[in-house]
N, C-alpha and C. Protein backbone atom coordinates (compact mmCIF):
# COMPACT_ATOMS: atom_id res chain seq x y z
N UNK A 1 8.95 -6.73 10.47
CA UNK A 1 8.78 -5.74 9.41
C UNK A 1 9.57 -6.14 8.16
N UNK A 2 10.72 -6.87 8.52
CA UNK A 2 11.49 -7.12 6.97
C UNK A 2 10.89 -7.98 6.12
N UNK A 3 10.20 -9.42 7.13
CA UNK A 3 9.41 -10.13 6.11
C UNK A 3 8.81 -9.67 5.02
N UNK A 4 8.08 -8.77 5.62
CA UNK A 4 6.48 -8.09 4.70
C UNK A 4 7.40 -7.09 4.26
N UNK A 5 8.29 -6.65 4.25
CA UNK A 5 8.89 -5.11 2.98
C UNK A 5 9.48 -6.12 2.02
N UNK A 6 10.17 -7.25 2.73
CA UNK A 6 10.84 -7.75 1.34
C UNK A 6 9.72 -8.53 0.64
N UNK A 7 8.63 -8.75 1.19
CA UNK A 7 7.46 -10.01 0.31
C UNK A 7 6.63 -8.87 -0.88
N UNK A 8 6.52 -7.51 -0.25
CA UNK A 8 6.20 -6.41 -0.94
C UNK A 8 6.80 -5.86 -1.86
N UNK A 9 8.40 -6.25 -1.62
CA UNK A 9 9.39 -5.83 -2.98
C UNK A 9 9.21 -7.34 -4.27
N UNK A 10 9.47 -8.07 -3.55
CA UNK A 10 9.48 -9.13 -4.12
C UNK A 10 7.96 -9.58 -5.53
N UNK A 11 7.02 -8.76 -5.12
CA UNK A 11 6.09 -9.06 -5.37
C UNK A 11 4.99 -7.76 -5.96
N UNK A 12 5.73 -6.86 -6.64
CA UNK A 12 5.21 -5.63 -7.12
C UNK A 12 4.15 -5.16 -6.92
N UNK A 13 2.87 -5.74 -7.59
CA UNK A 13 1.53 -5.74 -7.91
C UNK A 13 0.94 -6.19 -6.86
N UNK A 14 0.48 -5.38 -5.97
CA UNK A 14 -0.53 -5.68 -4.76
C UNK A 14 -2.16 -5.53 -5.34
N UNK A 15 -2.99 -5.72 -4.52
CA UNK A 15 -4.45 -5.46 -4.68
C UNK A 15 -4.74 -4.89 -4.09
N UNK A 16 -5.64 -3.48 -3.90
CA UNK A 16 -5.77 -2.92 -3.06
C UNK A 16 -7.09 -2.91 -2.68
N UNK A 17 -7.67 -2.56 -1.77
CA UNK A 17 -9.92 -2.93 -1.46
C UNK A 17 -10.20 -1.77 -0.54
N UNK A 18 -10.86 -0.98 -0.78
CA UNK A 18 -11.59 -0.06 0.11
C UNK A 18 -13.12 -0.18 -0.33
N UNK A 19 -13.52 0.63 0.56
CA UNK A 19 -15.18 0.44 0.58
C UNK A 19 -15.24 2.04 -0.30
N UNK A 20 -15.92 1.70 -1.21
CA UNK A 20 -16.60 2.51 -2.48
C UNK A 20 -17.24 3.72 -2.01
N UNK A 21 -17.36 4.60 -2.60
CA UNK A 21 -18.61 5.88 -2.56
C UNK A 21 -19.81 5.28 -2.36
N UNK A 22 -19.97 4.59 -2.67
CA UNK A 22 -20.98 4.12 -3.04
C UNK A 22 -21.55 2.64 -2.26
N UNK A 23 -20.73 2.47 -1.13
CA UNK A 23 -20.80 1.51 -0.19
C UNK A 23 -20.39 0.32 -0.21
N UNK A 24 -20.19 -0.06 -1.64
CA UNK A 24 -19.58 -1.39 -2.33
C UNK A 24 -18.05 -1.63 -2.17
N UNK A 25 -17.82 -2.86 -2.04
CA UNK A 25 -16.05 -3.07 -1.98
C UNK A 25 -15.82 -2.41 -3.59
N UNK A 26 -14.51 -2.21 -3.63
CA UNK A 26 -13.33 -1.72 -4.38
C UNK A 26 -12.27 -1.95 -4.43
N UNK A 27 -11.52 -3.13 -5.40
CA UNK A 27 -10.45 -3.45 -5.24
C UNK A 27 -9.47 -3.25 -6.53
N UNK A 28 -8.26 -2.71 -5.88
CA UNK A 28 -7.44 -2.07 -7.98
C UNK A 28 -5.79 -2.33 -7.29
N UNK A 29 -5.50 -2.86 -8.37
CA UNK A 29 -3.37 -2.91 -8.47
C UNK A 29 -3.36 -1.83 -7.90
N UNK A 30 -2.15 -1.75 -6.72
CA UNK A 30 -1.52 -1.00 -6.14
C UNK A 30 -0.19 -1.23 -6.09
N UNK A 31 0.96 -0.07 -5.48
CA UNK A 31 2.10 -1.12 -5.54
C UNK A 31 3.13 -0.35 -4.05
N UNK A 32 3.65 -1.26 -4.10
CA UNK A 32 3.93 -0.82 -2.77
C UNK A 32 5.21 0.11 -2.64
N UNK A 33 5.28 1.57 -1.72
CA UNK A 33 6.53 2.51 -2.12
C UNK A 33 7.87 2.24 -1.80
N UNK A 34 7.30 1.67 -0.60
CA UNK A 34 8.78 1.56 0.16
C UNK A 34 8.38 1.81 1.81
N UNK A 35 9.43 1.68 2.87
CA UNK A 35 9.45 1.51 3.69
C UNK A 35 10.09 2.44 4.65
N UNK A 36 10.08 3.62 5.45
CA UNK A 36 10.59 4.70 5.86
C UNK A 36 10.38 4.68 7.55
N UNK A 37 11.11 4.80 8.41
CA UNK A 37 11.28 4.69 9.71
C UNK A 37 10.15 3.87 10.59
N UNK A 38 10.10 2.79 9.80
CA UNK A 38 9.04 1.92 10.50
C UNK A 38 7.55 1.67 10.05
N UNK A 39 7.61 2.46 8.63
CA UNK A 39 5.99 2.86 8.13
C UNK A 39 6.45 2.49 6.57
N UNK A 40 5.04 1.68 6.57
CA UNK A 40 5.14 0.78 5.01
C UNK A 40 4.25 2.41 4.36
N UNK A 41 4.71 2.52 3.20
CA UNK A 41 4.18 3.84 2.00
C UNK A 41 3.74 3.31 0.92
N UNK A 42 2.89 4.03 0.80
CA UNK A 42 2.53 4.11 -0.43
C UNK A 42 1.46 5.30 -1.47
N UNK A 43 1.48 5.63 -2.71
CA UNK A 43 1.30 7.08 -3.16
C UNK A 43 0.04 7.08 -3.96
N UNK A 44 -0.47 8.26 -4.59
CA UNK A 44 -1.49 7.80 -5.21
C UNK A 44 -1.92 9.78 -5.97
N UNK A 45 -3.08 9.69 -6.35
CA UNK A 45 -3.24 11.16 -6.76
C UNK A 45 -4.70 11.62 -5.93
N UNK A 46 -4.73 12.76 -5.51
CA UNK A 46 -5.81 13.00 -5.35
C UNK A 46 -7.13 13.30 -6.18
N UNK A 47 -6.98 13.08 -7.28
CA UNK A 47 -7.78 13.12 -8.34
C UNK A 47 -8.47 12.14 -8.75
N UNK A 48 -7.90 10.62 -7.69
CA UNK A 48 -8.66 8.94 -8.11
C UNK A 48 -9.44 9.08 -7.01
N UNK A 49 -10.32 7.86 -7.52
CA UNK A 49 -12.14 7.80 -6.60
C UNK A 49 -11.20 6.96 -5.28
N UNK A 50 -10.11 6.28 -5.50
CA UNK A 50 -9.58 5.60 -4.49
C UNK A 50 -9.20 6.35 -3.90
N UNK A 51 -8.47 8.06 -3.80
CA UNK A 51 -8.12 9.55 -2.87
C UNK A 51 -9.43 9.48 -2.19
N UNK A 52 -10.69 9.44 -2.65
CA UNK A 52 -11.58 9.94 -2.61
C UNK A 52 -12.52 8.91 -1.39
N UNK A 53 -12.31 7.71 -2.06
CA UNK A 53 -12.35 6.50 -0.96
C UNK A 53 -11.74 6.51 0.52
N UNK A 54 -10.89 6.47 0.34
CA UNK A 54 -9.60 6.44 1.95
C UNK A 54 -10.17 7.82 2.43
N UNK A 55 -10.51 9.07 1.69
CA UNK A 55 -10.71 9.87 2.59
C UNK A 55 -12.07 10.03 3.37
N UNK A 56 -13.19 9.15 2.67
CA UNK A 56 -14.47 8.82 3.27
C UNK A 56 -14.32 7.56 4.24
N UNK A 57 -13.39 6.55 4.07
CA UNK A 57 -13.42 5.59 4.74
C UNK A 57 -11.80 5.32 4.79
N UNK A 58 -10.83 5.54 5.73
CA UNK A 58 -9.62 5.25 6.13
C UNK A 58 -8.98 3.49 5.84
N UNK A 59 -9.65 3.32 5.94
CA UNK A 59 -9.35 1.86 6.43
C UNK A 59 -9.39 0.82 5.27
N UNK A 60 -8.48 -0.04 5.04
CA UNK A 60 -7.87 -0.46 3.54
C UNK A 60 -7.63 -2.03 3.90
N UNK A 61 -7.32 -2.85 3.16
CA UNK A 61 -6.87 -3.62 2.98
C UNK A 61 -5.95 -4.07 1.62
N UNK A 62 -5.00 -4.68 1.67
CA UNK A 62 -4.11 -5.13 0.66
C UNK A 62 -3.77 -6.42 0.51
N UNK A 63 -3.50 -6.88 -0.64
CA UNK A 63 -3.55 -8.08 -0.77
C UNK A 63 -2.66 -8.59 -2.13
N UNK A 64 -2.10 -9.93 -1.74
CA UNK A 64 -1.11 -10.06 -2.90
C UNK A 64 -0.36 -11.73 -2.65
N UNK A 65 0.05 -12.37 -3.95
CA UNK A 65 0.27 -13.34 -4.06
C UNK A 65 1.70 -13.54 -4.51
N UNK A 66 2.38 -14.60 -4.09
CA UNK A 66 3.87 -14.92 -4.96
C UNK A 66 3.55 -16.03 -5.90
N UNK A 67 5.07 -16.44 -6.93
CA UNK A 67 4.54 -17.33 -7.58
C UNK A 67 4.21 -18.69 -7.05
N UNK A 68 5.30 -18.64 -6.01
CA UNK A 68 4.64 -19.75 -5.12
C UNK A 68 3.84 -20.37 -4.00
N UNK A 69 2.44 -18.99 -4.04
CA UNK A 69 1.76 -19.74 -3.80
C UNK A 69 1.44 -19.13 -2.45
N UNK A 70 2.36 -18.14 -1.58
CA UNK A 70 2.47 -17.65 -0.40
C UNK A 70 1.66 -16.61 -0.86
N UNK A 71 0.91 -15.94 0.44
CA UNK A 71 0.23 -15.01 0.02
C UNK A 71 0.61 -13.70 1.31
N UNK A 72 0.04 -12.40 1.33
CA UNK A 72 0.52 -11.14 2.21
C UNK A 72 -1.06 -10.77 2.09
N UNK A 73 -1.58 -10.59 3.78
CA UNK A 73 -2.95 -9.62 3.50
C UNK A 73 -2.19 -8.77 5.00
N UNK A 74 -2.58 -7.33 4.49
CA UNK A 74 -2.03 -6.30 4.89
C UNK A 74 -3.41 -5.53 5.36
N UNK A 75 -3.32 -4.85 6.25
CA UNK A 75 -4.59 -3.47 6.72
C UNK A 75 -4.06 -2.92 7.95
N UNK A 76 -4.86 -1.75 7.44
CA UNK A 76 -4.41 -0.45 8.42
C UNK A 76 -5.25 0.72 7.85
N UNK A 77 -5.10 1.80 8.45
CA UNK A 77 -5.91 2.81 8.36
C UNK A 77 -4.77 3.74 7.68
N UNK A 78 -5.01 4.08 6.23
CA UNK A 78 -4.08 5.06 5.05
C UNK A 78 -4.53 6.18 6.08
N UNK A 79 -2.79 6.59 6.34
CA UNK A 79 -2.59 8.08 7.26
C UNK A 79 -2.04 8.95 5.60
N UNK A 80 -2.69 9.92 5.21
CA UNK A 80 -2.15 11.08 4.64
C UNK A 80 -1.31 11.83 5.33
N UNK A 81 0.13 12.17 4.72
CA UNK A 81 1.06 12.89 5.62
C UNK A 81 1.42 13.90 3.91
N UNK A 82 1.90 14.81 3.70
CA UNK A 82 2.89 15.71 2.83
C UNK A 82 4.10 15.52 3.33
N UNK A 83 4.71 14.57 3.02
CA UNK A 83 6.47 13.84 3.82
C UNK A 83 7.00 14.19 1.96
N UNK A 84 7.88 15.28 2.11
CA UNK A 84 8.50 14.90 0.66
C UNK A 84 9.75 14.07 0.59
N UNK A 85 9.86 13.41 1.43
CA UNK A 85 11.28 12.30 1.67
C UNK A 85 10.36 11.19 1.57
N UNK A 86 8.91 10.87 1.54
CA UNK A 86 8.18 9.52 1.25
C UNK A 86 7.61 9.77 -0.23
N UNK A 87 7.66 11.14 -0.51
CA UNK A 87 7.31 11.68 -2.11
C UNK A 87 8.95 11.11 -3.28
N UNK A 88 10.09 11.49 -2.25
CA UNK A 88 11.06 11.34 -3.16
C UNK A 88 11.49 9.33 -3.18
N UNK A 89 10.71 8.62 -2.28
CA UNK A 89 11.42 7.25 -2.42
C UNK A 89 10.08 6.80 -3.34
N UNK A 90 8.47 7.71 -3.56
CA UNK A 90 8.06 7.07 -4.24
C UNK A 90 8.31 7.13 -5.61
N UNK A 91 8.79 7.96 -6.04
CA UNK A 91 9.59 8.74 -7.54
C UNK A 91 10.81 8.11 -7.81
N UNK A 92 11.08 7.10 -7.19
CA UNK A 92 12.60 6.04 -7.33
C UNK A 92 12.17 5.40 -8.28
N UNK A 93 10.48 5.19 -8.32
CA UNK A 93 9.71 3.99 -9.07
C UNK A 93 9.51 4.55 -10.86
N UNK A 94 9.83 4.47 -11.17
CA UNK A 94 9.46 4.94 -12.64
C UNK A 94 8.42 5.19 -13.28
N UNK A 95 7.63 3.96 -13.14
CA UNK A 95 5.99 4.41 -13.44
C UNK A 95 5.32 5.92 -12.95
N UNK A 96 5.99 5.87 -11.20
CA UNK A 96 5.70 6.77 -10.18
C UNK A 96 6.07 8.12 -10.97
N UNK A 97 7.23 8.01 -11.54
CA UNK A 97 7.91 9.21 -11.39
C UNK A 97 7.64 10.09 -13.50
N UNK A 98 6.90 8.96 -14.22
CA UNK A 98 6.50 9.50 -14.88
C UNK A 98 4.90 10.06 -15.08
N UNK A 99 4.12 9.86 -14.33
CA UNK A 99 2.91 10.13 -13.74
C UNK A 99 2.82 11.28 -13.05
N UNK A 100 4.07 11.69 -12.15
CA UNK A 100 4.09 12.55 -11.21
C UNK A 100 5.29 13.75 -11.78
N UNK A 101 6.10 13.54 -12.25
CA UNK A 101 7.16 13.98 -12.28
C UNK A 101 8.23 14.14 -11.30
N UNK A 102 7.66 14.95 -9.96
CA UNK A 102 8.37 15.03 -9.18
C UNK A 102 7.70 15.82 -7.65
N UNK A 103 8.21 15.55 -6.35
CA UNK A 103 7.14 15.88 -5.34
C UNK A 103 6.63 16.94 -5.23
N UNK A 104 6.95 18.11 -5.80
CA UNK A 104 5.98 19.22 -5.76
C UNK A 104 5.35 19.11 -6.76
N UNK A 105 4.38 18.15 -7.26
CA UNK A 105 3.12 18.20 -8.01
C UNK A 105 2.26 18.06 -7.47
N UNK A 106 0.85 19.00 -7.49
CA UNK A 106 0.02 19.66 -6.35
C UNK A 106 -0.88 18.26 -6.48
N UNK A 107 -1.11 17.26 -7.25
CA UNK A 107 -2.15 16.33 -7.17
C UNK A 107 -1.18 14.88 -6.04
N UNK A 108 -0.05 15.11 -6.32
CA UNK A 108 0.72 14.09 -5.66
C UNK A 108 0.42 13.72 -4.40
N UNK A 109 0.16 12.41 -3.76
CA UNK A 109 -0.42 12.11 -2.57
C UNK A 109 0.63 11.06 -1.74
N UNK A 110 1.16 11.28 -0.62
CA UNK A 110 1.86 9.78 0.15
C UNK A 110 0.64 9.15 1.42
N UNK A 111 0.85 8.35 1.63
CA UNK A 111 -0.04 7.52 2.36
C UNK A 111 0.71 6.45 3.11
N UNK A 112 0.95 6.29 4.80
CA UNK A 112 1.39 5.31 5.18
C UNK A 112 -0.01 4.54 6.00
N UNK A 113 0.49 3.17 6.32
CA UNK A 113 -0.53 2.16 6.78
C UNK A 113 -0.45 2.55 8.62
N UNK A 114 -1.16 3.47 9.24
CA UNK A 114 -1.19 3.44 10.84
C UNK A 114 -1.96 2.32 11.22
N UNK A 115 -1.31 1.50 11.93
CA UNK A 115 -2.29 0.39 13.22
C UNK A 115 -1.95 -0.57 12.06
N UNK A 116 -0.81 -0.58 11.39
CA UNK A 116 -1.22 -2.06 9.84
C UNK A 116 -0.67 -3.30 10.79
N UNK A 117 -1.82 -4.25 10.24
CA UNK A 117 -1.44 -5.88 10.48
C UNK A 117 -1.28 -6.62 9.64
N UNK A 118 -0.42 -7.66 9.98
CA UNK A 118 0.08 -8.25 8.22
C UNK A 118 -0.06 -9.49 8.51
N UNK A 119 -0.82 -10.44 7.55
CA UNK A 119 -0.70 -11.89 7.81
C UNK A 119 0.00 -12.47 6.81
N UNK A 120 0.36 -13.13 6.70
CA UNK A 120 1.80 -13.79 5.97
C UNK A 120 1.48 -15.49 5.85
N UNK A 121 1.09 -16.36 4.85
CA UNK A 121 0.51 -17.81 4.82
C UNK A 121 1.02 -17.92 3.39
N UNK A 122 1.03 -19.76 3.62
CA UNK A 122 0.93 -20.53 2.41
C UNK A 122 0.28 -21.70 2.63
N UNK A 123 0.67 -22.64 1.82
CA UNK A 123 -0.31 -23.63 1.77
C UNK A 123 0.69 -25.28 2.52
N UNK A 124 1.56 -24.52 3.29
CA UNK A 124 2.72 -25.76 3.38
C UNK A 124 1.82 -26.25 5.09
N UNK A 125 0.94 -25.81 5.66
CA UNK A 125 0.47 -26.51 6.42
C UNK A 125 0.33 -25.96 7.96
N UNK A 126 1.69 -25.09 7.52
CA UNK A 126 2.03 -24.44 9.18
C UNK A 126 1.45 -23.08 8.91
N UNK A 127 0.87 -23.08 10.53
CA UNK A 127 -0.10 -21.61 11.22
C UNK A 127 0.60 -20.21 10.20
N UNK A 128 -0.34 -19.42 9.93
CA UNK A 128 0.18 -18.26 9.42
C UNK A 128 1.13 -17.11 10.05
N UNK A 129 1.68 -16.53 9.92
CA UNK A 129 2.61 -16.20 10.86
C UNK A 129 1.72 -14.05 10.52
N UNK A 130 1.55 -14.05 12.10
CA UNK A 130 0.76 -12.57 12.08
C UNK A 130 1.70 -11.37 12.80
N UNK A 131 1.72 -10.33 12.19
CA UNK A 131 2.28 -9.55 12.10
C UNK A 131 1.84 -8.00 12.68
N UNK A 132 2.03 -7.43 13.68
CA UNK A 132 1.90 -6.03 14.13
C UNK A 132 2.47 -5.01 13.55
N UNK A 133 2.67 -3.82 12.90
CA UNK A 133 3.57 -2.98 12.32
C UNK A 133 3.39 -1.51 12.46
């Protein structure tokens, strides 16, 4: 689990892909919240087609690159929980916390990854190293 929280800190700007309203992939910057008793987080509003996505189709994938070259593909099925202790580490984030203000804002959403698998590769030759979480 530390690999992938620190490759996720390290590396802000994730990609995120769900399957569309509309049946088509969907992929948009995401970023990752933080990490809380074993469960990678992350937040969002219920007012985006991506709320709207995860709640027609659970199941996500993430994706993201360093500068050198290593890459993180992440999936799991986005569990909606109302955790305001995963509301208050996502409001640490600034962007987060001017968007939202603060966790009792009724559009505010947390989301952890249940069943997430993480693959972890670069290009140095050796097997990717796979990950349960």
């Amino acid at each position: 689990m530390h690999e992938i929280v620190q490759f996720l800190q390290e590396n802000p700007v994730q990609y995120l892909a769900t399957v569309g309203l509309d049946g088509k992939p969907k992929c948009r910057p995401f970023m990752f919240a933080g990490e809380q008793e074993g469960k990678l987080w992350f937040c969002t509003n219920h007012t985006k087609e991506v709320y709207k996505e995860m709640q027609a189709n659970p199941f996500i994938e993430l994706s993201v690159s360093s500068p050198d070259y290593a890459w993180l593909r992440l999936s799991g099925k986005a569990a909606y929980v109302n955790n305001s202790t995963a509301k208050e580490m996502c409001l640490l984030n600034p962007i987060v916390k001017q968007q939202y203000g603060d966790a009792s804002n009724p559009i505010f959403e947390v989301f952890y990854l249940e069943d997430a698998h993480a693959v972890l590769a670069d290009f140095s030759g050796n097997p990717p190293r796979t990950y349960s979480l």
